[in-house]
PDB file of N, CA and C in Angstrom:
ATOM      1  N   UNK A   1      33.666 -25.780-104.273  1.00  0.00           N
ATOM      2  CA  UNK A   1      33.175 -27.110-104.555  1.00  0.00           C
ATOM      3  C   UNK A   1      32.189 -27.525-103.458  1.00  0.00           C
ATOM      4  N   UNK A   2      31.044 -27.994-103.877  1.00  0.00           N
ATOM      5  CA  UNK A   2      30.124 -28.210-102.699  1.00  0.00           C
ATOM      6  C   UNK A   2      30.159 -29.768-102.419  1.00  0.00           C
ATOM      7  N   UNK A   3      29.542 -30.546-101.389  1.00  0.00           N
ATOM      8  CA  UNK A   3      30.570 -31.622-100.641  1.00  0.00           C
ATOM      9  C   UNK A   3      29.071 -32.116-100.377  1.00  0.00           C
ATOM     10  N   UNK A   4      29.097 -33.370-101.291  1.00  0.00           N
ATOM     11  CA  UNK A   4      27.837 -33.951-101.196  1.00  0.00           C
ATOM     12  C   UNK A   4      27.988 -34.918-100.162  1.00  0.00           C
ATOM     13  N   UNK A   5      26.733 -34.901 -99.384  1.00  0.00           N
ATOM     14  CA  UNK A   5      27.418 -35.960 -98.229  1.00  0.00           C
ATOM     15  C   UNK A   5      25.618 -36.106 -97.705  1.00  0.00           C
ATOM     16  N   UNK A   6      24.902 -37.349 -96.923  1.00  0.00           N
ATOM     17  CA  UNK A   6      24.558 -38.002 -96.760  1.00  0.00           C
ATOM     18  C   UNK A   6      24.038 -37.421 -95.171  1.00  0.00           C
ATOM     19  N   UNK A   7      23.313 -36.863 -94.868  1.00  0.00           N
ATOM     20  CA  UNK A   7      22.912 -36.645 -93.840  1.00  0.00           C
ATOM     21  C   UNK A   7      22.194 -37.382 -92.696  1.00  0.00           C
ATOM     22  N   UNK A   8      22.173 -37.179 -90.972  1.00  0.00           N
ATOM     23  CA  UNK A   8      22.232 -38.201 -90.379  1.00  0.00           C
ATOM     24  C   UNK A   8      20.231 -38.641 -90.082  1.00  0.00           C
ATOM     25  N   UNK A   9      19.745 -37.864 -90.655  1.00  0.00           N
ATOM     26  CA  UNK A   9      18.530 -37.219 -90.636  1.00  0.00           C
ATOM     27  C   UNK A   9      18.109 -37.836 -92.052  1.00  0.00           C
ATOM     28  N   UNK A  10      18.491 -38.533 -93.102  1.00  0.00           N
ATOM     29  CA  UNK A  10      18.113 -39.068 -93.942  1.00  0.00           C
ATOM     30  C   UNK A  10      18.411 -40.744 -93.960  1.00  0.00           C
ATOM     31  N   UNK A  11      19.158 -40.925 -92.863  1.00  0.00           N
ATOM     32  CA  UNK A  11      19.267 -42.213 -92.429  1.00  0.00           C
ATOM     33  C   UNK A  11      18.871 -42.665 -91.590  1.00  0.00           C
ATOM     34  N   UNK A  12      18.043 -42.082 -90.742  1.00  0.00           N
ATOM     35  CA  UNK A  12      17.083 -42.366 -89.320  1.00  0.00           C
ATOM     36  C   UNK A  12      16.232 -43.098 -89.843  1.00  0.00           C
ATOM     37  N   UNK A  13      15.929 -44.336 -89.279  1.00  0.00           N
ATOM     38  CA  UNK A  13      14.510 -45.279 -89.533  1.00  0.00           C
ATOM     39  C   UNK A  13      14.891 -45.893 -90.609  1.00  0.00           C
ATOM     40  N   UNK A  14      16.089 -46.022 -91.169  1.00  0.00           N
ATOM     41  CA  UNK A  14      16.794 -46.604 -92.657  1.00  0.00           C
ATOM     42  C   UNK A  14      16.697 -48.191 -92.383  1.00  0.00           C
ATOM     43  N   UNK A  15      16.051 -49.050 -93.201  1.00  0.00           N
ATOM     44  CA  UNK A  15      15.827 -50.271 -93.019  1.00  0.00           C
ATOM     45  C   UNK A  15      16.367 -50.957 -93.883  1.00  0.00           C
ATOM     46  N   UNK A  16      16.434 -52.572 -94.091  1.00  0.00           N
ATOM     47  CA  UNK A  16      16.658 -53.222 -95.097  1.00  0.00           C
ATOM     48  C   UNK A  16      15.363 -54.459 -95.614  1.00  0.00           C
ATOM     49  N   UNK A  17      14.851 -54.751 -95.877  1.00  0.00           N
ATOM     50  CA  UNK A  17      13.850 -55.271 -96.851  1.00  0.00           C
ATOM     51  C   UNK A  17      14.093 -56.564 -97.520  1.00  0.00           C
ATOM     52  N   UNK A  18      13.152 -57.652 -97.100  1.00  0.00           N
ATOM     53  CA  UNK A  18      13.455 -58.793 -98.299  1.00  0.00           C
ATOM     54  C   UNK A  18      11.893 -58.686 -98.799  1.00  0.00           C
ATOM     55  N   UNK A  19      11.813 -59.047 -99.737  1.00  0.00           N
ATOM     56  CA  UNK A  19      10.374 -58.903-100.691  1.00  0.00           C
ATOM     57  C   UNK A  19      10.441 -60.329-101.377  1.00  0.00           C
ATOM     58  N   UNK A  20       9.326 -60.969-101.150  1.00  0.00           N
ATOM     59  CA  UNK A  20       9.902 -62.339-101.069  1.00  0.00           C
ATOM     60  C   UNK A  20       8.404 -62.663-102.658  1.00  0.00           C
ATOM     61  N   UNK A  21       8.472 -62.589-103.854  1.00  0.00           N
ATOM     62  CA  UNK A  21       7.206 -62.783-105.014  1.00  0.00           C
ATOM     63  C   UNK A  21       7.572 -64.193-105.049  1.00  0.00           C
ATOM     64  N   UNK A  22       8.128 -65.063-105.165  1.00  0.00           N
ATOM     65  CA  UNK A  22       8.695 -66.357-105.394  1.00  0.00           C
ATOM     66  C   UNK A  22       7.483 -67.111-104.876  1.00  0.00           C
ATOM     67  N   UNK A  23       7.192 -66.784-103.999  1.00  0.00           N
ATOM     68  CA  UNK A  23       5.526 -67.708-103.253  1.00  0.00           C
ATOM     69  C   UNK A  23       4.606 -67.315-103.935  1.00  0.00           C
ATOM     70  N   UNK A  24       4.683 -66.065-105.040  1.00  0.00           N
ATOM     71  CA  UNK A  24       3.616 -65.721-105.885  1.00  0.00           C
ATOM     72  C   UNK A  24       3.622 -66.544-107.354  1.00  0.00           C
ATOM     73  N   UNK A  25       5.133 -67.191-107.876  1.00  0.00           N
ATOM     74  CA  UNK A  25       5.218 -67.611-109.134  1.00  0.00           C
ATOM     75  C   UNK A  25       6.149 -66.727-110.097  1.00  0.00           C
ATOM     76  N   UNK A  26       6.720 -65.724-109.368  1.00  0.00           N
ATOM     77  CA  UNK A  26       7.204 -64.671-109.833  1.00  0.00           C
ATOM     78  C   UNK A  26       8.690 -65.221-109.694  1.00  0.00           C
ATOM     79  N   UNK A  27       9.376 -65.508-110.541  1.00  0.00           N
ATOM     80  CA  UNK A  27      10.769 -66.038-111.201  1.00  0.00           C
ATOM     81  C   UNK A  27      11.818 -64.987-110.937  1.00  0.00           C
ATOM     82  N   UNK A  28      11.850 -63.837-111.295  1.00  0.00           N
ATOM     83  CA  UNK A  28      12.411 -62.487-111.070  1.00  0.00           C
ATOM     84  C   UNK A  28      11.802 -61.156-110.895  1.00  0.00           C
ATOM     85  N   UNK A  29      12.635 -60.164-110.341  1.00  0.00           N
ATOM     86  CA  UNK A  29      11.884 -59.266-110.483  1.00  0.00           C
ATOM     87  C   UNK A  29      12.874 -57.973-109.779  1.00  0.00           C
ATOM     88  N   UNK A  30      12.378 -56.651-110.112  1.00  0.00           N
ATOM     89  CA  UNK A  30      13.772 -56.027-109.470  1.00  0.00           C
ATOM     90  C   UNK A  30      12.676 -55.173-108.280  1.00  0.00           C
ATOM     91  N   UNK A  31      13.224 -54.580-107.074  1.00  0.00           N
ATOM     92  CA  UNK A  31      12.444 -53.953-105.951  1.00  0.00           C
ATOM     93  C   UNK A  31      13.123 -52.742-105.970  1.00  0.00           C
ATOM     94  N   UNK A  32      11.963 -51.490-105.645  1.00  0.00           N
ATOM     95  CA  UNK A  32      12.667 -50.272-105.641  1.00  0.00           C
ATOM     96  C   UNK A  32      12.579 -49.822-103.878  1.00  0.00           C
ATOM     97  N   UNK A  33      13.811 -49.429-103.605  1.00  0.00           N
ATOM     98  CA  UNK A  33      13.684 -48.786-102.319  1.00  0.00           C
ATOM     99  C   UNK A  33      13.076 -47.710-101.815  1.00  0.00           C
ATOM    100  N   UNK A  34      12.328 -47.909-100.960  1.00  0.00           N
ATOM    101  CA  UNK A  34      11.810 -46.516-100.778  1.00  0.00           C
ATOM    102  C   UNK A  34      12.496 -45.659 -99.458  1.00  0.00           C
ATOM    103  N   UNK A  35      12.556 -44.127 -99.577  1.00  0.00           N
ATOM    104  CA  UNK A  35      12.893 -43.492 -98.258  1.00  0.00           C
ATOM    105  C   UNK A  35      13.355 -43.942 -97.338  1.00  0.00           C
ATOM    106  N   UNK A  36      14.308 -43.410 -96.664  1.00  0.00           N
ATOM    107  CA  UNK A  36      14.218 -44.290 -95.527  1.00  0.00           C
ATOM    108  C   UNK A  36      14.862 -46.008 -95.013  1.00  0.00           C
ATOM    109  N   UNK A  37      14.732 -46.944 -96.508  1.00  0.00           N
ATOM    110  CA  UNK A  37      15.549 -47.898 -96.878  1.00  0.00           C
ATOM    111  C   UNK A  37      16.823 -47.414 -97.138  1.00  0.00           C
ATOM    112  N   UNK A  38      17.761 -48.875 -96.694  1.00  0.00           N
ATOM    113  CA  UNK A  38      18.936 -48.658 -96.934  1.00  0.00           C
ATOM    114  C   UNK A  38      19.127 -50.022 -98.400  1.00  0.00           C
ATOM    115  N   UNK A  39      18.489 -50.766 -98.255  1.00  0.00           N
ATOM    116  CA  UNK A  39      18.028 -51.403 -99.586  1.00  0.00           C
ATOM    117  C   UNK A  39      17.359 -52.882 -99.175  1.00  0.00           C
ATOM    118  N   UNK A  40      16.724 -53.745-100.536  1.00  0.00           N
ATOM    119  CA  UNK A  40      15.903 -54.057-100.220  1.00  0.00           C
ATOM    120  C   UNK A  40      16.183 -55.540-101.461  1.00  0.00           C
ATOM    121  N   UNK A  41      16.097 -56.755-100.916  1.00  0.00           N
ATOM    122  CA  UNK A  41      16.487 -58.268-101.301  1.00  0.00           C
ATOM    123  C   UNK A  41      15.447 -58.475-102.015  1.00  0.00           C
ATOM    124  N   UNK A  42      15.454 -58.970-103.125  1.00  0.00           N
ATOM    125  CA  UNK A  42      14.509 -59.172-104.097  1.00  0.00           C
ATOM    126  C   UNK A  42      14.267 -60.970-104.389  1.00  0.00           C
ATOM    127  N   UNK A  43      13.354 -61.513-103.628  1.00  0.00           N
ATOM    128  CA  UNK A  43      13.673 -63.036-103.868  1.00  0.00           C
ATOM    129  C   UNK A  43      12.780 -63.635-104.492  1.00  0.00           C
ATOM    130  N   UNK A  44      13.069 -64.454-105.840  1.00  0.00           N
ATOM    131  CA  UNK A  44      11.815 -65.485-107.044  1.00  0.00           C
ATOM    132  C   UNK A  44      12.266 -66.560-106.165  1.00  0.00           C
ATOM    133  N   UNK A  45      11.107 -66.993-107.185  1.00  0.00           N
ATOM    134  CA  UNK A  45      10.680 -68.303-107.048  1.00  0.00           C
ATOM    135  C   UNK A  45      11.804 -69.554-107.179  1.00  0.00           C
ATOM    136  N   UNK A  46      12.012 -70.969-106.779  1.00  0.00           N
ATOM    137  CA  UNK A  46      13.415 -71.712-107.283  1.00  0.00           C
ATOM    138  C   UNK A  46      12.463 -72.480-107.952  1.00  0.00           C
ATOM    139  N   UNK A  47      13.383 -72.786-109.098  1.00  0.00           N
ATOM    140  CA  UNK A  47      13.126 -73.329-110.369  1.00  0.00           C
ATOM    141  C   UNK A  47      13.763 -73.683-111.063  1.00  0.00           C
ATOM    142  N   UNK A  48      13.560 -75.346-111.530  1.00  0.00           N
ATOM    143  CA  UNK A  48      14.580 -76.523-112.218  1.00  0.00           C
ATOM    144  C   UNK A  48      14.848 -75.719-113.386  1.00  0.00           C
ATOM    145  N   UNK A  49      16.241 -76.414-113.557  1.00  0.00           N
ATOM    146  CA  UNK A  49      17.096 -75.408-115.096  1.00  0.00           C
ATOM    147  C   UNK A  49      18.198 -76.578-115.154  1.00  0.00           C
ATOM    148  N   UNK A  50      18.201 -76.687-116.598  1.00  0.00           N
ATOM    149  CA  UNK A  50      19.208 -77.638-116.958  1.00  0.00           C
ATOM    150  C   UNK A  50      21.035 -77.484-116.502  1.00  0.00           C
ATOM    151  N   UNK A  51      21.792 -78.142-116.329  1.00  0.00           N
ATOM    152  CA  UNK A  51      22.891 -77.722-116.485  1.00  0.00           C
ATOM    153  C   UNK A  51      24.214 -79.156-116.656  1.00  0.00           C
ATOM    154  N   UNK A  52      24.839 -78.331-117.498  1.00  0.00           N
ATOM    155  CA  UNK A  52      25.754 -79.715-117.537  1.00  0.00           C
ATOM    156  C   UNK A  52      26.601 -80.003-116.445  1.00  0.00           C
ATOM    157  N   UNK A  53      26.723 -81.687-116.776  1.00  0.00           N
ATOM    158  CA  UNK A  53      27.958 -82.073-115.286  1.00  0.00           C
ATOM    159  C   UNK A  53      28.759 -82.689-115.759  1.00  0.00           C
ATOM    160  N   UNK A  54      29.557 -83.791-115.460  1.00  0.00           N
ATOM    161  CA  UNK A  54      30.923 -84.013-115.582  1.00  0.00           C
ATOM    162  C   UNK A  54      30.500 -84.836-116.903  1.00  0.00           C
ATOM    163  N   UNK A  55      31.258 -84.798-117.988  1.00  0.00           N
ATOM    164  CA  UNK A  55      31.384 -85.523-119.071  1.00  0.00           C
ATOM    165  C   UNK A  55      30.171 -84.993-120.071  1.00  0.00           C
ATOM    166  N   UNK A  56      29.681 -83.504-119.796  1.00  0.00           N
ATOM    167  CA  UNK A  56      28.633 -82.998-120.519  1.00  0.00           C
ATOM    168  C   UNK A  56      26.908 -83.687-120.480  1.00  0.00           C
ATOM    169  N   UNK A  57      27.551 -84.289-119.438  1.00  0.00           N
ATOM    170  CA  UNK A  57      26.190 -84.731-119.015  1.00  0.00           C
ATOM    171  C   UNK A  57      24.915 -84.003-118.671  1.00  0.00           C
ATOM    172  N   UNK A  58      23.824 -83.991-118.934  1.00  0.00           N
ATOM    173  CA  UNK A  58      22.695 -83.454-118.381  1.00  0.00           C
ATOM    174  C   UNK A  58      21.805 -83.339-117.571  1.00  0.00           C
ATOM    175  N   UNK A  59      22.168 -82.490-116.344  1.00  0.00           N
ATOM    176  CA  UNK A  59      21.552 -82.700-115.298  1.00  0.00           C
ATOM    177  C   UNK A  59      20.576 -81.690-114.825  1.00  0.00           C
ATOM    178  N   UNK A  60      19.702 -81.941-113.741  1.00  0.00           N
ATOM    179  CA  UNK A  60      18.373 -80.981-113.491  1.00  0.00           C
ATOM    180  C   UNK A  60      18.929 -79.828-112.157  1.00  0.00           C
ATOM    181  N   UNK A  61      19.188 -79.018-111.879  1.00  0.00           N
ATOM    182  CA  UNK A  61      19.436 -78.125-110.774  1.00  0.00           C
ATOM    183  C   UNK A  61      18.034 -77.276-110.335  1.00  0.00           C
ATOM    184  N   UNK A  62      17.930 -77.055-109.317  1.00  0.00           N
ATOM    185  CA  UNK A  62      17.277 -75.832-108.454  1.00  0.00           C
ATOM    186  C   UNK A  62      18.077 -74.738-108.872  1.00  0.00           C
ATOM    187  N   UNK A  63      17.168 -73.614-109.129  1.00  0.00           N
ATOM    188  CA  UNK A  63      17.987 -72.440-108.914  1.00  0.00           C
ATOM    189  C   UNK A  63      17.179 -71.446-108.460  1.00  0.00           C
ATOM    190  N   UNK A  64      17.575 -70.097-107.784  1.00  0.00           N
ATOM    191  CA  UNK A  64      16.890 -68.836-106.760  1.00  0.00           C
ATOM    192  C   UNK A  64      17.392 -67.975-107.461  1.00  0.00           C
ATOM    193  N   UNK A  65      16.740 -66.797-107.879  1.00  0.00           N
ATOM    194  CA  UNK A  65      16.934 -65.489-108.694  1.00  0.00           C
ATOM    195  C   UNK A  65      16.914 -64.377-107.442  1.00  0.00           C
ATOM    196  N   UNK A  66      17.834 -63.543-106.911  1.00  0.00           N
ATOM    197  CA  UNK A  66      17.836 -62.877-106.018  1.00  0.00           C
ATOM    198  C   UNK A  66      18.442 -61.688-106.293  1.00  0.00           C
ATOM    199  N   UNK A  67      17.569 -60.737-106.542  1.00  0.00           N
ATOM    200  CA  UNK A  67      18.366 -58.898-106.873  1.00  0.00           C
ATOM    201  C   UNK A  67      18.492 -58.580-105.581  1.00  0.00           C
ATOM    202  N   UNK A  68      19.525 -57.504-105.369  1.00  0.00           N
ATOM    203  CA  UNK A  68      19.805 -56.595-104.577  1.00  0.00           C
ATOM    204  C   UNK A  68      20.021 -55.284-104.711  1.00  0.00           C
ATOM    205  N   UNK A  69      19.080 -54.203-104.587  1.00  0.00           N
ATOM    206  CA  UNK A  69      18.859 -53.099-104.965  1.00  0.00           C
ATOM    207  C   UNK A  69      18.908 -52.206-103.560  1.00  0.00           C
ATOM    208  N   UNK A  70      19.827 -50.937-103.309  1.00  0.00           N
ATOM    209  CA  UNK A  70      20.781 -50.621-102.562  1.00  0.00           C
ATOM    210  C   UNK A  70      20.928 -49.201-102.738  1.00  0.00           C
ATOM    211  N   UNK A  71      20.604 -48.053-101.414  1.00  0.00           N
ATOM    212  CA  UNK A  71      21.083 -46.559-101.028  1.00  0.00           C
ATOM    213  C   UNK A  71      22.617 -46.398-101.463  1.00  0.00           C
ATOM    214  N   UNK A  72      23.442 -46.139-102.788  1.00  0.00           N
ATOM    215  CA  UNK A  72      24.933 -46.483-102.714  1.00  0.00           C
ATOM    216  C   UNK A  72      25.289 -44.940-101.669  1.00  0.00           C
ATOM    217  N   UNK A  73      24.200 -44.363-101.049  1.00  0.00           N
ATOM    218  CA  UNK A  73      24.513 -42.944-100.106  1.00  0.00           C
ATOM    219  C   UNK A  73      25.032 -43.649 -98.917  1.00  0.00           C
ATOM    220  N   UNK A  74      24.786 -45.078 -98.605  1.00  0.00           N
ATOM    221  CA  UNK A  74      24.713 -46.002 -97.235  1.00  0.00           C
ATOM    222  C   UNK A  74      26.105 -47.160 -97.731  1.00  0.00           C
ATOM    223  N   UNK A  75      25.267 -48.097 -98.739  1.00  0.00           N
ATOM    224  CA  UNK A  75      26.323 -48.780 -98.937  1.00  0.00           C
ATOM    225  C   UNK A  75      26.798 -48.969 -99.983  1.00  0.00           C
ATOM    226  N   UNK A  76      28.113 -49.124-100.175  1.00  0.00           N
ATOM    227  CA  UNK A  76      29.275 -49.598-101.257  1.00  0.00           C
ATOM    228  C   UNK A  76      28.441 -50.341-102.087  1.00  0.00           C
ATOM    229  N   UNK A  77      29.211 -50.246-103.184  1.00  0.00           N
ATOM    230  CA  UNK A  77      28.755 -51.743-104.184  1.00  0.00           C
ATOM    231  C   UNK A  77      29.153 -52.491-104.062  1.00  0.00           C
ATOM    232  N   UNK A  78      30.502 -52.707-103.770  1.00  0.00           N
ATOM    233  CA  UNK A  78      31.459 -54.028-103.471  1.00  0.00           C
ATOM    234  C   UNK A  78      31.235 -54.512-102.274  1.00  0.00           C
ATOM    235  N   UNK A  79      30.496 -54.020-101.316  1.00  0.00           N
ATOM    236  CA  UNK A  79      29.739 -54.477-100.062  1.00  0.00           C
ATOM    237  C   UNK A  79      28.792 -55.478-100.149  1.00  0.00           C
ATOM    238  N   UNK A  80      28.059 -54.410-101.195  1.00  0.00           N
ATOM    239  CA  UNK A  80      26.673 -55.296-101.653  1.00  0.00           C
ATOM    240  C   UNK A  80      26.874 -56.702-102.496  1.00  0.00           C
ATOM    241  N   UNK A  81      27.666 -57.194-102.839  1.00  0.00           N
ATOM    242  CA  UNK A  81      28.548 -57.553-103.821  1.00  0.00           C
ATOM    243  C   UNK A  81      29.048 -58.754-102.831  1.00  0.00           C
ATOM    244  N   UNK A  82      29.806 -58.225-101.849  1.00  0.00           N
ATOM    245  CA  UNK A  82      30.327 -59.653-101.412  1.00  0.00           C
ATOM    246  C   UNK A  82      28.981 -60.085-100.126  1.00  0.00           C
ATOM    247  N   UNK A  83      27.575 -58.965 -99.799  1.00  0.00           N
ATOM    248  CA  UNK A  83      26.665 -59.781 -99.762  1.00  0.00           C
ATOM    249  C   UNK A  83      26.187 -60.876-100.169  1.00  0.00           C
ATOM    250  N   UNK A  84      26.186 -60.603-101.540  1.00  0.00           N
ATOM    251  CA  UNK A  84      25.190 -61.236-102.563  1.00  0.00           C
ATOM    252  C   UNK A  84      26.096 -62.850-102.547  1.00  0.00           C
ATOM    253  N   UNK A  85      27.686 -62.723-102.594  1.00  0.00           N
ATOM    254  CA  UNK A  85      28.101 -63.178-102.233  1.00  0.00           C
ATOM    255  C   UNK A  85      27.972 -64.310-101.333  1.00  0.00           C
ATOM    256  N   UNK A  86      28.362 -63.954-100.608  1.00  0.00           N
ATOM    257  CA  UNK A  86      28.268 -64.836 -98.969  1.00  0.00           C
ATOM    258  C   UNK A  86      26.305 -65.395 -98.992  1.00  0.00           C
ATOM    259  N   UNK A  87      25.699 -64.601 -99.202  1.00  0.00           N
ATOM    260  CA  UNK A  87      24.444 -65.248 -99.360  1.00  0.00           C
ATOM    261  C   UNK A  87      24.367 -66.486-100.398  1.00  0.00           C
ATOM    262  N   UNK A  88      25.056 -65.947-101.433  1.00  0.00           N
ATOM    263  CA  UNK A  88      25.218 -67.543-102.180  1.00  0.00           C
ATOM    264  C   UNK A  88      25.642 -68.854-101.851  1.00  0.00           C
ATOM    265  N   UNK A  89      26.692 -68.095-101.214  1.00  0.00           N
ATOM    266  CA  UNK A  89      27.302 -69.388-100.368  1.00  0.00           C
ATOM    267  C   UNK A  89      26.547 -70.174 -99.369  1.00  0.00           C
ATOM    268  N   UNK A  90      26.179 -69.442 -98.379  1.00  0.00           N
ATOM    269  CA  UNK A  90      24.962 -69.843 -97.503  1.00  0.00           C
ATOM    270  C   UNK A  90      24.328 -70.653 -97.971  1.00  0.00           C
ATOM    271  N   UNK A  91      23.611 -70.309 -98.862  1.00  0.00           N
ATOM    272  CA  UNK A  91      22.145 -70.975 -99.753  1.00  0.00           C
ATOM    273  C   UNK A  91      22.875 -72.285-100.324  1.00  0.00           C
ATOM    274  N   UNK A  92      23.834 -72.462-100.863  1.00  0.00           N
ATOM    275  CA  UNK A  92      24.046 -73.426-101.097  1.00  0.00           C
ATOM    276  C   UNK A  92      24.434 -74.621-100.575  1.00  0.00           C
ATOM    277  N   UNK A  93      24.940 -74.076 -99.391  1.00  0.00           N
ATOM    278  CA  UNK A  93      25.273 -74.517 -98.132  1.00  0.00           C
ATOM    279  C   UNK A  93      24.340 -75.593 -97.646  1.00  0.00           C
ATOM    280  N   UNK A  94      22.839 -75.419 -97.627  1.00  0.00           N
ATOM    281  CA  UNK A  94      21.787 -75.833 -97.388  1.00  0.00           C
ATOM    282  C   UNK A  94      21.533 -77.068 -97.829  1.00  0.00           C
TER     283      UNK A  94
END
């Protein structure tokens, strides 16, 4: 059985990346990692969107579209995951 494994020489210079189109008008969008990345934050534009509130009421929200596209040779998904996570929280925080 051969033993796939992640060499230390393919992770040298391994970065992480935010790519920020949202200042372009760009709403979503997904980012591909290149070489060398360990992955790379994909951030649109924020932009009003309806949503209901208490008693079905209709209210206006901000919202941020943010992919996270990810070496799973480096990191977990459930890593990336309670990133995406905790970044939500943050942001809302604000």
């Amino acid at each position: 059985m051969q033993r796939k494994a992640i060499t230390e020489e393919a992770l040298t210079g391994g970065t992480f990346t935010i790519s920020n189109l949202g200042i372009y008008g760009v709403d979503s969008f997904n980012a591909v990692i290149l070489p060398a990345q360990t992955g790379i934050l994909s951030v649109g534009s924020i932009v009003g969107k309806p949503v209901r509130g208490k008693d079905d009421e209709l209210l206006w929200s901000s919202a941020m579209s943010v992919t996270l596209t990810v070496d799973h040779r480096a990191v977990d998904g459930l890593t990336a995951a309670k990133f995406l996570s905790d970044l939500k929280s943050m942001v809302q925080a604000l």
